[in-house]
PDB file of N, CA and C in Angstrom:
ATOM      1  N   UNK A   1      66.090 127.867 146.591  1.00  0.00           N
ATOM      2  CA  UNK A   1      67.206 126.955 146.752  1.00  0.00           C
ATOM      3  C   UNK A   1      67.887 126.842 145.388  1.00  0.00           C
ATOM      4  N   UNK A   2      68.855 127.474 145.325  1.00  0.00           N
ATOM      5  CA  UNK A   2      69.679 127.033 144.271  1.00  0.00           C
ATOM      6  C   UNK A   2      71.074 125.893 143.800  1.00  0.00           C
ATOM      7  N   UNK A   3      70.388 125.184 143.537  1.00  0.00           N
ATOM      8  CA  UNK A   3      70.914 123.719 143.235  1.00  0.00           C
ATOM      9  C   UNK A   3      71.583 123.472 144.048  1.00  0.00           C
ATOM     10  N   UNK A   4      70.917 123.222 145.636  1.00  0.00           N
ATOM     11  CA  UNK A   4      71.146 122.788 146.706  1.00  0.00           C
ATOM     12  C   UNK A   4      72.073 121.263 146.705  1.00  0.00           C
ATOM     13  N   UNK A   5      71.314 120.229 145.937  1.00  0.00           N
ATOM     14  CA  UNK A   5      71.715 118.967 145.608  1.00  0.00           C
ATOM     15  C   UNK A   5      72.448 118.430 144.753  1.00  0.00           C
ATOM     16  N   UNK A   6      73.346 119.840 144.090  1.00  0.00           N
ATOM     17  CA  UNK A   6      73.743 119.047 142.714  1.00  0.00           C
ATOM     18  C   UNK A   6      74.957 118.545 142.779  1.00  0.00           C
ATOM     19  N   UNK A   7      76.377 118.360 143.708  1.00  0.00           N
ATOM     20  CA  UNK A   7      77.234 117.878 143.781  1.00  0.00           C
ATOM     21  C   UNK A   7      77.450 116.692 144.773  1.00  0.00           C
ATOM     22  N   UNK A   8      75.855 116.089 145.139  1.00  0.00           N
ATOM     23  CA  UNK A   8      75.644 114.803 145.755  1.00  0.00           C
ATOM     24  C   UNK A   8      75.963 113.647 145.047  1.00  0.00           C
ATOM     25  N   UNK A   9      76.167 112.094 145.710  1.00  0.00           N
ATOM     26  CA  UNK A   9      75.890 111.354 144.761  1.00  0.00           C
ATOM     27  C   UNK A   9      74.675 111.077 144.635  1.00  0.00           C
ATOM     28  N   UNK A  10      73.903 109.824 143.914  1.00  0.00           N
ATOM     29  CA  UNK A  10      72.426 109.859 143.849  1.00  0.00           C
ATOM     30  C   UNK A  10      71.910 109.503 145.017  1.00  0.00           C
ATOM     31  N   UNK A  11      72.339 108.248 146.055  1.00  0.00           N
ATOM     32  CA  UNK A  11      71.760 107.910 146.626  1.00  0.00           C
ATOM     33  C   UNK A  11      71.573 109.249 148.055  1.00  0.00           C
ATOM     34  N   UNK A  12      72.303 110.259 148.055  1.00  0.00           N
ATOM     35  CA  UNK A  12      72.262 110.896 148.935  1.00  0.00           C
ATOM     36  C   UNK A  12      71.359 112.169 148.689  1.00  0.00           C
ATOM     37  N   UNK A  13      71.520 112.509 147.068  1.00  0.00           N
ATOM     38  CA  UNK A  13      70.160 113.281 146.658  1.00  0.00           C
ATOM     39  C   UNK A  13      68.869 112.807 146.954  1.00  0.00           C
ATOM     40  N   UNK A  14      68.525 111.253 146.364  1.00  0.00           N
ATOM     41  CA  UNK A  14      67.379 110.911 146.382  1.00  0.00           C
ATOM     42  C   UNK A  14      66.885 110.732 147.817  1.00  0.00           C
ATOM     43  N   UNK A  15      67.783 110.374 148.988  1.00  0.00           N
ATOM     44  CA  UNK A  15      67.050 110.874 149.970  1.00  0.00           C
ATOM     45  C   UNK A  15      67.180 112.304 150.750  1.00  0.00           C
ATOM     46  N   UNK A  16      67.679 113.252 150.285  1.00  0.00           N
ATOM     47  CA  UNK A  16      67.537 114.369 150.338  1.00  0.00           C
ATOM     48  C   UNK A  16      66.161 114.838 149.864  1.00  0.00           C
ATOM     49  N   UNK A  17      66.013 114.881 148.541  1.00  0.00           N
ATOM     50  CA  UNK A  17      64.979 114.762 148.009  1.00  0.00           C
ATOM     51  C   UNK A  17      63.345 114.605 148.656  1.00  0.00           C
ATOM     52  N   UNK A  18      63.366 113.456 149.434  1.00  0.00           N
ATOM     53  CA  UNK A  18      62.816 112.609 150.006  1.00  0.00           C
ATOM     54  C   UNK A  18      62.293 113.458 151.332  1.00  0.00           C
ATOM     55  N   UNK A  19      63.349 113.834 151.972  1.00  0.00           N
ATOM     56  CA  UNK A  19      63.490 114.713 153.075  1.00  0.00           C
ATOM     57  C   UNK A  19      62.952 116.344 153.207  1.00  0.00           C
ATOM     58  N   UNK A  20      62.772 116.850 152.103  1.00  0.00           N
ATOM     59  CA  UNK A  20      62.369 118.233 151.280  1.00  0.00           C
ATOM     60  C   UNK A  20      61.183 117.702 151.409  1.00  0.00           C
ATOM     61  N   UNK A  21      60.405 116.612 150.521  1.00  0.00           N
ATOM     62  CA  UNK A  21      59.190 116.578 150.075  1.00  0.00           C
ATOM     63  C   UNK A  21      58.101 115.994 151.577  1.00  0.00           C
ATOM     64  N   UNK A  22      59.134 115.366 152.857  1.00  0.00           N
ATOM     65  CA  UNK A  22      58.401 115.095 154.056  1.00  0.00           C
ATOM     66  C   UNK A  22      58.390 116.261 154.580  1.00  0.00           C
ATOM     67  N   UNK A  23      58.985 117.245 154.864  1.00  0.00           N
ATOM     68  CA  UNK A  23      58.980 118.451 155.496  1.00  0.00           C
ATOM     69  C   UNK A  23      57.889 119.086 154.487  1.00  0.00           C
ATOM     70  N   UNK A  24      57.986 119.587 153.701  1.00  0.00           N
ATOM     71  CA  UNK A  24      57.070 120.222 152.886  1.00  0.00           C
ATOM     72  C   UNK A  24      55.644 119.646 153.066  1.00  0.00           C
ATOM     73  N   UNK A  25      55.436 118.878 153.508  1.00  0.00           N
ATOM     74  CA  UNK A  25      54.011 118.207 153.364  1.00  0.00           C
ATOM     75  C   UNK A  25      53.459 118.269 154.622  1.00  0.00           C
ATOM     76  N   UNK A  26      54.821 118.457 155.798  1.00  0.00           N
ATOM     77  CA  UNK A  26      54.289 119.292 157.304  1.00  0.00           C
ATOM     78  C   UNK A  26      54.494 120.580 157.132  1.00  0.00           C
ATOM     79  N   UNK A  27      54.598 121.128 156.211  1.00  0.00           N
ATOM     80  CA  UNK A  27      54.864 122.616 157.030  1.00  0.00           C
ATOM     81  C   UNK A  27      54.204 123.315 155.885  1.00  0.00           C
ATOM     82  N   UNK A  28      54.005 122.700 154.596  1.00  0.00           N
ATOM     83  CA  UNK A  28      53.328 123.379 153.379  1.00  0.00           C
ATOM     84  C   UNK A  28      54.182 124.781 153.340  1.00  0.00           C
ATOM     85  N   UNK A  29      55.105 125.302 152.676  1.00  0.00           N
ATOM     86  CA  UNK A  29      55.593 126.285 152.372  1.00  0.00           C
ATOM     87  C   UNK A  29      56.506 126.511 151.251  1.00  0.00           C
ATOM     88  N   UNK A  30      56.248 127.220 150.319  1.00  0.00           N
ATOM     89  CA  UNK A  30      56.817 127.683 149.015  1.00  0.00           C
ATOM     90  C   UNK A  30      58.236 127.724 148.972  1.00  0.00           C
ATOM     91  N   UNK A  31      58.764 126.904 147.807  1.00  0.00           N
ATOM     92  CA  UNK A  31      60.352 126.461 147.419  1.00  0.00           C
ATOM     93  C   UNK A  31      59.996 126.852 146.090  1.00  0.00           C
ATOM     94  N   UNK A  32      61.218 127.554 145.340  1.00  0.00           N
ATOM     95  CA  UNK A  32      61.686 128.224 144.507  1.00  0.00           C
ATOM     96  C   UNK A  32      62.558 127.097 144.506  1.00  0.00           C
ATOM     97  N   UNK A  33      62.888 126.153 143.679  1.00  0.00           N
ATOM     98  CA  UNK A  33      64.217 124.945 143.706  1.00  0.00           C
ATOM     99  C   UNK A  33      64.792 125.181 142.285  1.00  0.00           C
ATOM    100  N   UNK A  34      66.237 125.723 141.903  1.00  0.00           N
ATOM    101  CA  UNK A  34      66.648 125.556 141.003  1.00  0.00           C
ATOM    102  C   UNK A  34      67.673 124.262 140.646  1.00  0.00           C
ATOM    103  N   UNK A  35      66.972 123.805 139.945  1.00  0.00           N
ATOM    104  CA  UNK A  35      68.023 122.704 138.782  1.00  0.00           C
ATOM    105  C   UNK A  35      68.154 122.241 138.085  1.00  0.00           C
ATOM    106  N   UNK A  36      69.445 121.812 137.158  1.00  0.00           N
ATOM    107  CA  UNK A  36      69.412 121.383 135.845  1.00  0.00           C
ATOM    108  C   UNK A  36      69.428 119.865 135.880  1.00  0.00           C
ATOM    109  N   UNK A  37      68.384 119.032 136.718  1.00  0.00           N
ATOM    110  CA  UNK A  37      68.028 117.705 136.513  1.00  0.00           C
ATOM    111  C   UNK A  37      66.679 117.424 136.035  1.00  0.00           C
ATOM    112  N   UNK A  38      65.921 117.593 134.959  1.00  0.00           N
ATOM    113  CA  UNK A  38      64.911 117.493 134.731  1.00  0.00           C
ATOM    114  C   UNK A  38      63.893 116.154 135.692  1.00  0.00           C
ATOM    115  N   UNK A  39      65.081 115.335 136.114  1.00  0.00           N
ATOM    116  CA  UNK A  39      64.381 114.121 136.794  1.00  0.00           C
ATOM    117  C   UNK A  39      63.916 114.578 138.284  1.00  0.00           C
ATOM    118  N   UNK A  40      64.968 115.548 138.632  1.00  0.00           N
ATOM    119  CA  UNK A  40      64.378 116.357 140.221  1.00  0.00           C
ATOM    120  C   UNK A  40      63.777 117.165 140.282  1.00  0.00           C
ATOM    121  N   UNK A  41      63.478 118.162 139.161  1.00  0.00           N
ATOM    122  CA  UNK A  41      62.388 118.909 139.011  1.00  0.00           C
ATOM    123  C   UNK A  41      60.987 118.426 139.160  1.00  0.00           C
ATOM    124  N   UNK A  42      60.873 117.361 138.153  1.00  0.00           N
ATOM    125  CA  UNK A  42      59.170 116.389 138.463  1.00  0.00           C
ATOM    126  C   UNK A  42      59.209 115.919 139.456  1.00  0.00           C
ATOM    127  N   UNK A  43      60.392 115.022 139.880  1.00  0.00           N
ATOM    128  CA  UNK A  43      59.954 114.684 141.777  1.00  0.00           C
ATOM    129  C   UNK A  43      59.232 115.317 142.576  1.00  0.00           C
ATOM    130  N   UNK A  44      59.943 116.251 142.341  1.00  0.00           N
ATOM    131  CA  UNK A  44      59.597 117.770 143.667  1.00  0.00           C
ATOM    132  C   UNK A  44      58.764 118.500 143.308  1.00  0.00           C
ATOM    133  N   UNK A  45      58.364 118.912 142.342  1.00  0.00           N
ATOM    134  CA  UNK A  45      57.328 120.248 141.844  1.00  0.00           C
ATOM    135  C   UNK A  45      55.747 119.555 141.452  1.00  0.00           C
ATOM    136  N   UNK A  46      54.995 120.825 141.959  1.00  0.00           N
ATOM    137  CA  UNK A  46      54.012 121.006 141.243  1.00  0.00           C
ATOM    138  C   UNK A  46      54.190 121.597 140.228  1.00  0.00           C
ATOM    139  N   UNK A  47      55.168 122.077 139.850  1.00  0.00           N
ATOM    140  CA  UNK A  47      55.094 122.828 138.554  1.00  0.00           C
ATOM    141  C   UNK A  47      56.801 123.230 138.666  1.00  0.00           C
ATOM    142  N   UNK A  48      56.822 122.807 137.007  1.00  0.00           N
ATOM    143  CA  UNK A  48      58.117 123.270 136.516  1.00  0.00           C
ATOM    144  C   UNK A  48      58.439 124.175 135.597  1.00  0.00           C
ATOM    145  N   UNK A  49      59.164 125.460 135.679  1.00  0.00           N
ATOM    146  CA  UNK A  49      59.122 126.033 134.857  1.00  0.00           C
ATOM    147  C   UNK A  49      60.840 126.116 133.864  1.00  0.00           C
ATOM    148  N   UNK A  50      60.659 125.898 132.953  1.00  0.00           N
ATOM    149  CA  UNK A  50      62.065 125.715 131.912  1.00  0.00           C
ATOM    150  C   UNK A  50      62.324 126.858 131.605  1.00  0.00           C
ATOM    151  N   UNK A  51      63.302 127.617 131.858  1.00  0.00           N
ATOM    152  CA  UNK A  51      64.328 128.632 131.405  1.00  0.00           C
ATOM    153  C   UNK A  51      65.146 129.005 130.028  1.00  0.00           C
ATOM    154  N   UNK A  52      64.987 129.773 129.297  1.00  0.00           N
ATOM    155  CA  UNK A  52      65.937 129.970 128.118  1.00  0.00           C
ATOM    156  C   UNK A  52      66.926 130.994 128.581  1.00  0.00           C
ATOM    157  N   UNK A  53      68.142 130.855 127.812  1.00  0.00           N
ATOM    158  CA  UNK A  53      69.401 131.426 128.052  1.00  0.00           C
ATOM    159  C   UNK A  53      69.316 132.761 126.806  1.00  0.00           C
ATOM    160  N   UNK A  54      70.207 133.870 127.100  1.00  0.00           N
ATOM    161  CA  UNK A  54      70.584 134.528 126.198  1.00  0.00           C
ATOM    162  C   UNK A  54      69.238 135.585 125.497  1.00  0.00           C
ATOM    163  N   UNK A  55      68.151 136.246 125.859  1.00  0.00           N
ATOM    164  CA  UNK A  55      68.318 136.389 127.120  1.00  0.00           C
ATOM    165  C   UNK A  55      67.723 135.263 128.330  1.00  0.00           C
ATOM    166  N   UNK A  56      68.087 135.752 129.590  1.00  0.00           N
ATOM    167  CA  UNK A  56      67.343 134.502 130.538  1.00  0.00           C
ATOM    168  C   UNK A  56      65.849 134.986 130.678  1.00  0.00           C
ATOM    169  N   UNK A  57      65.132 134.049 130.713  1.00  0.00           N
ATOM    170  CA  UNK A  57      63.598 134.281 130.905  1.00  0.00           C
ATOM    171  C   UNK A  57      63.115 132.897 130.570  1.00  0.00           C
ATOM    172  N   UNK A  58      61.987 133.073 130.851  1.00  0.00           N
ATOM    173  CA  UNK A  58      60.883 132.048 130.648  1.00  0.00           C
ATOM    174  C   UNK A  58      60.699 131.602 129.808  1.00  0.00           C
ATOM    175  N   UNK A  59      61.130 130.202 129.456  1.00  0.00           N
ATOM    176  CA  UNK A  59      60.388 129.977 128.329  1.00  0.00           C
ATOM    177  C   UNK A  59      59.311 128.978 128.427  1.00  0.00           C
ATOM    178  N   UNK A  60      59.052 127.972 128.741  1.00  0.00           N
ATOM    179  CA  UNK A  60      57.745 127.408 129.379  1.00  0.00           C
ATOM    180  C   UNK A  60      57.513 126.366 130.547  1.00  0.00           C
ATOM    181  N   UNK A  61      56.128 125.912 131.185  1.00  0.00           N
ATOM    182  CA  UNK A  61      56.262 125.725 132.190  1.00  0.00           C
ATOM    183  C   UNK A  61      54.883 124.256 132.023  1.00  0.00           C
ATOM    184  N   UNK A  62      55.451 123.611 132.925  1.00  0.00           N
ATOM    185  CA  UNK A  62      54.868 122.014 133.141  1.00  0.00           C
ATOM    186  C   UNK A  62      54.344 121.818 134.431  1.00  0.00           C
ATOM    187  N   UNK A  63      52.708 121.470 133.886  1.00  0.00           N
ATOM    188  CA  UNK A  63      51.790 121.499 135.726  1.00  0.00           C
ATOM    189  C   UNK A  63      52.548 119.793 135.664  1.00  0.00           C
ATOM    190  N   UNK A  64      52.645 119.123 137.375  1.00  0.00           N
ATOM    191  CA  UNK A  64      53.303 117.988 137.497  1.00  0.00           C
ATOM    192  C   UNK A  64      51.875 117.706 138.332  1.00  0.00           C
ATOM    193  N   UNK A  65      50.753 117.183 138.050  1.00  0.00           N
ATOM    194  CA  UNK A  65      49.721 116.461 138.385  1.00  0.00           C
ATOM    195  C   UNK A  65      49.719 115.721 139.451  1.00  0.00           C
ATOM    196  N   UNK A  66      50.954 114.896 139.573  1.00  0.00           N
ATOM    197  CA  UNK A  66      50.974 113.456 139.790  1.00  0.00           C
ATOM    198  C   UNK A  66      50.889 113.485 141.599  1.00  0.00           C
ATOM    199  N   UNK A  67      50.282 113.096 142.549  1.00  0.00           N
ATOM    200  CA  UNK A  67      49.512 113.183 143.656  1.00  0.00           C
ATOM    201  C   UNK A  67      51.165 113.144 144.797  1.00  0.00           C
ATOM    202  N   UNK A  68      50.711 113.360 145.751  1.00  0.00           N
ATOM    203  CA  UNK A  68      51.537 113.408 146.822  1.00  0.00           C
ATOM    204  C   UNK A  68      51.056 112.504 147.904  1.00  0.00           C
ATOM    205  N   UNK A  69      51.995 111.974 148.913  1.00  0.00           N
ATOM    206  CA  UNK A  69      53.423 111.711 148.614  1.00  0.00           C
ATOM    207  C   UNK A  69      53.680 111.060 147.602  1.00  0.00           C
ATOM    208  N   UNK A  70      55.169 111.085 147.016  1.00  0.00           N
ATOM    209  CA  UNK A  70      55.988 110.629 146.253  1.00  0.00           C
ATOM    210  C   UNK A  70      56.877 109.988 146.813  1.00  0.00           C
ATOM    211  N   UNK A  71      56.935 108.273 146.425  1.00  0.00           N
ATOM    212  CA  UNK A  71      58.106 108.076 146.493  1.00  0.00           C
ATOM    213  C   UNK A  71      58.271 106.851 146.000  1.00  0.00           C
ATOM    214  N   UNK A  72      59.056 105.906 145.823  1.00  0.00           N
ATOM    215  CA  UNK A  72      60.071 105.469 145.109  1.00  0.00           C
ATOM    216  C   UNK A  72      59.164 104.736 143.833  1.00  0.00           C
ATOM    217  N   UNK A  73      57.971 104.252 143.957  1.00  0.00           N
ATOM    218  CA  UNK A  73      57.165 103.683 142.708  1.00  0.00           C
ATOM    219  C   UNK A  73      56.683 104.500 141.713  1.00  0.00           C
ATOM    220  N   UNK A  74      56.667 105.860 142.478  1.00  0.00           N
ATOM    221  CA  UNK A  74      56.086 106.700 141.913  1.00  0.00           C
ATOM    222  C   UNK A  74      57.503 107.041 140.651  1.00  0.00           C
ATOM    223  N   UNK A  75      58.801 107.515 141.356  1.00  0.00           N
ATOM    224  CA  UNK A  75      59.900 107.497 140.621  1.00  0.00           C
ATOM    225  C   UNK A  75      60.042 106.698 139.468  1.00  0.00           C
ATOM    226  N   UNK A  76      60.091 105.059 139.470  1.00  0.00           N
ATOM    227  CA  UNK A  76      59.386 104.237 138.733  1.00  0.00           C
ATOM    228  C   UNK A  76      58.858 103.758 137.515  1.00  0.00           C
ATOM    229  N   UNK A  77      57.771 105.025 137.792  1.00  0.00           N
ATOM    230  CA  UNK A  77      56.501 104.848 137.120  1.00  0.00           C
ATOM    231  C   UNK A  77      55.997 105.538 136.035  1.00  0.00           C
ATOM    232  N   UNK A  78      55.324 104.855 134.857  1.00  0.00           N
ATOM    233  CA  UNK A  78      55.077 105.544 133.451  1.00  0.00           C
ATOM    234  C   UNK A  78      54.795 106.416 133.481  1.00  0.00           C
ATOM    235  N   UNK A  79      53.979 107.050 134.643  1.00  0.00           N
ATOM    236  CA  UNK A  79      53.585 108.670 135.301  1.00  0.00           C
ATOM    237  C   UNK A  79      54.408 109.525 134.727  1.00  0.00           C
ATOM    238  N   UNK A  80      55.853 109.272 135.625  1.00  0.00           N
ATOM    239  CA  UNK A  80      56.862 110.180 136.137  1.00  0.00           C
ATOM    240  C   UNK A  80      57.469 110.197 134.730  1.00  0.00           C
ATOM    241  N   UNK A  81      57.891 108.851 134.100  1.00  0.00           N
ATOM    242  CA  UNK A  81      58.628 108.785 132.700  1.00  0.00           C
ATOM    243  C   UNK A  81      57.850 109.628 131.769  1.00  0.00           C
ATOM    244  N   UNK A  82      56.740 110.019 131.709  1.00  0.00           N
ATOM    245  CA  UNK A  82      56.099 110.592 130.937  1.00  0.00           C
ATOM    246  C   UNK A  82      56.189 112.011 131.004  1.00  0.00           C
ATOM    247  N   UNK A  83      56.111 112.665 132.352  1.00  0.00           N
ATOM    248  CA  UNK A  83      56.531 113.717 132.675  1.00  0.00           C
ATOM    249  C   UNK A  83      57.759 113.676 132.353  1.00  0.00           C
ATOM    250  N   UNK A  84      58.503 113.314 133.228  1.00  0.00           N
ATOM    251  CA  UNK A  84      60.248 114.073 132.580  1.00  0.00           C
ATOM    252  C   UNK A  84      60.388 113.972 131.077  1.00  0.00           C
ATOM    253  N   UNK A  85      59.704 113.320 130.424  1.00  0.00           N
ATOM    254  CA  UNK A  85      59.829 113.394 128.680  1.00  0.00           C
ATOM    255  C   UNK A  85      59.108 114.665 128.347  1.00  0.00           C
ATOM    256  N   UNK A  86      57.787 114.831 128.840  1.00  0.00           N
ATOM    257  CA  UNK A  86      57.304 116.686 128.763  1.00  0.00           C
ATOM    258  C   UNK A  86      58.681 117.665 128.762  1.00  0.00           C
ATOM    259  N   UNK A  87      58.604 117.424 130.275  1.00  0.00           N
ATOM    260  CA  UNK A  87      59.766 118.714 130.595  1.00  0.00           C
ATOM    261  C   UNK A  87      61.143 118.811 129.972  1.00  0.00           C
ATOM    262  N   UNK A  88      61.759 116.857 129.262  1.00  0.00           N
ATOM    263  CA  UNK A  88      62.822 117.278 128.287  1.00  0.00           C
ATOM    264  C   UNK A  88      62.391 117.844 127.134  1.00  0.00           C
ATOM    265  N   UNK A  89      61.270 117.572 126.668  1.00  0.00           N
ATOM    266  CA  UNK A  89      60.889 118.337 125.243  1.00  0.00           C
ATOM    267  C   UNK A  89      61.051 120.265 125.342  1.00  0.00           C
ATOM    268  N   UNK A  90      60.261 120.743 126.496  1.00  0.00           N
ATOM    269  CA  UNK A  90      60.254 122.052 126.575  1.00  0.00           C
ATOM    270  C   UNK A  90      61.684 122.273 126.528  1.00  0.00           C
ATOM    271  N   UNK A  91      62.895 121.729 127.537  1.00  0.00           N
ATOM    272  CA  UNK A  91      64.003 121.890 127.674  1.00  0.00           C
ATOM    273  C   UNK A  91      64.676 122.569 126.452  1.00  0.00           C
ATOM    274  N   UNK A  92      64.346 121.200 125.406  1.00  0.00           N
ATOM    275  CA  UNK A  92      65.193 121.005 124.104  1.00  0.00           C
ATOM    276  C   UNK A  92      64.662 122.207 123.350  1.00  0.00           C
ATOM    277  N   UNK A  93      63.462 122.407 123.409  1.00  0.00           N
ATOM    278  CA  UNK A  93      62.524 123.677 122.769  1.00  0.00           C
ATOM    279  C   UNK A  93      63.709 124.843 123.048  1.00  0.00           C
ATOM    280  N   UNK A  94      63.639 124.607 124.325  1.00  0.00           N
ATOM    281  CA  UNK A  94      64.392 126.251 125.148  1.00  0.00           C
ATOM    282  C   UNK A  94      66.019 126.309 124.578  1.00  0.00           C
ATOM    283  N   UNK A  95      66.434 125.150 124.401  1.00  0.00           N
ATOM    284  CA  UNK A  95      67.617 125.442 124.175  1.00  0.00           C
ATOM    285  C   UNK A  95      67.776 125.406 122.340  1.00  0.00           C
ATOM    286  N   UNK A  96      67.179 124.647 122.013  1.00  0.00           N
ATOM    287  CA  UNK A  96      66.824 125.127 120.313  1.00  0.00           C
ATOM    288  C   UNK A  96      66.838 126.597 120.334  1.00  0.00           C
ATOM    289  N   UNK A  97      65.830 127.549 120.932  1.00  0.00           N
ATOM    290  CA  UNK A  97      65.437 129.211 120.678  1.00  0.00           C
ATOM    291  C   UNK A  97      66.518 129.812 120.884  1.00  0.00           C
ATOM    292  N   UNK A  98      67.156 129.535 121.717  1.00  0.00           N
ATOM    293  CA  UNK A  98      69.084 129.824 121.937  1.00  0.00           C
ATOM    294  C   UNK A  98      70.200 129.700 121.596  1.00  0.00           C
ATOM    295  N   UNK A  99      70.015 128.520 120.721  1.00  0.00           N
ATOM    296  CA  UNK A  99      70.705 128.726 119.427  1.00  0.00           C
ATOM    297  C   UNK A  99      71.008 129.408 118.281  1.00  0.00           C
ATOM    298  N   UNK A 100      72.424 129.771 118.339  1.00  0.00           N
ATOM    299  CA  UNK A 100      72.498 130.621 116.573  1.00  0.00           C
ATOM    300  C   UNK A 100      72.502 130.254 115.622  1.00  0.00           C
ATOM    301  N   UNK A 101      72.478 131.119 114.755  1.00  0.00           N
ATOM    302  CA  UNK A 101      72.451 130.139 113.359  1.00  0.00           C
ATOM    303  C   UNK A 101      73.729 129.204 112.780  1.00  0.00           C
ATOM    304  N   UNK A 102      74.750 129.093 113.937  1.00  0.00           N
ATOM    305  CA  UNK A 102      75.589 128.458 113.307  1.00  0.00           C
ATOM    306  C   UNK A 102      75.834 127.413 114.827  1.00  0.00           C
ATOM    307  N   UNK A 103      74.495 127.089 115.312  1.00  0.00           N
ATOM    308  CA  UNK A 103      74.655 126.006 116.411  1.00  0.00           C
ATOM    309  C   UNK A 103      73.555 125.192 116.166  1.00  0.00           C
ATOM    310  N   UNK A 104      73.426 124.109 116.537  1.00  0.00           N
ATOM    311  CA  UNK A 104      72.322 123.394 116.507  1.00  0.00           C
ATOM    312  C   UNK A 104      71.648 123.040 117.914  1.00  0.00           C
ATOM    313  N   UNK A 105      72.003 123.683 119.288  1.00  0.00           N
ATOM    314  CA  UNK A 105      71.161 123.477 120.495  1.00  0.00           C
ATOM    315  C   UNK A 105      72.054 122.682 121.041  1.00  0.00           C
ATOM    316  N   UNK A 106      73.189 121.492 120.151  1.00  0.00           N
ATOM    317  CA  UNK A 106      73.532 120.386 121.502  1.00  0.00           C
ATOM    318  C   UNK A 106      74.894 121.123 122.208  1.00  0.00           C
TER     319      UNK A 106
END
């Protein structure tokens, strides 16, 4: 899925969102979800993997622990805040390595 959700507003993502992660939990089957919301990545994944540009590839990847179902306390919660601060750090990592010497990443 490539950034299926990204020209929603929130309240229609987050239960989109919502809707992905109830189906998935009946039917158990593998999503490839691309997007540049670090906050919907941890919702949804067991694992996130962060991308570098220039070239594109891998640059590193975040196990998301935090138990299933998910939902709105979990969103919430020092858990989740803690995670999406992981996955912005790798982010910033990835986009630091992609920088030239006459950019600073922002």
């Amino acid at each position: 899925m490539d950034e299926p959700f990204a020209a929603l507003d929130e309240i229609t993502r987050f239960k989109l969102n919502n809707d992905l992660l109830e189906l998935w939990r009946d039917e158990r089957f593998t999503v490839v979800f691309v997007t540049h919301s670090v906050f919907e990545s941890v919702f949804l994944s067991s694992r996130v993997v962060v991308m570098a540009a220039r070239p594109g590839r891998v640059f590193g990847e975040l196990a998301v622990d935090a138990p299933y179902p998910r939902d709105e306390a979990f969103r919430t919660s020092p858990d989740y805040a803690a995670l999406c601060r992981q996955a912005s750090d790798v982010l910033v990592n990835a986009i630091k390595s992609t920088a030239g010497p006459h950019h600073d990443g922002h």
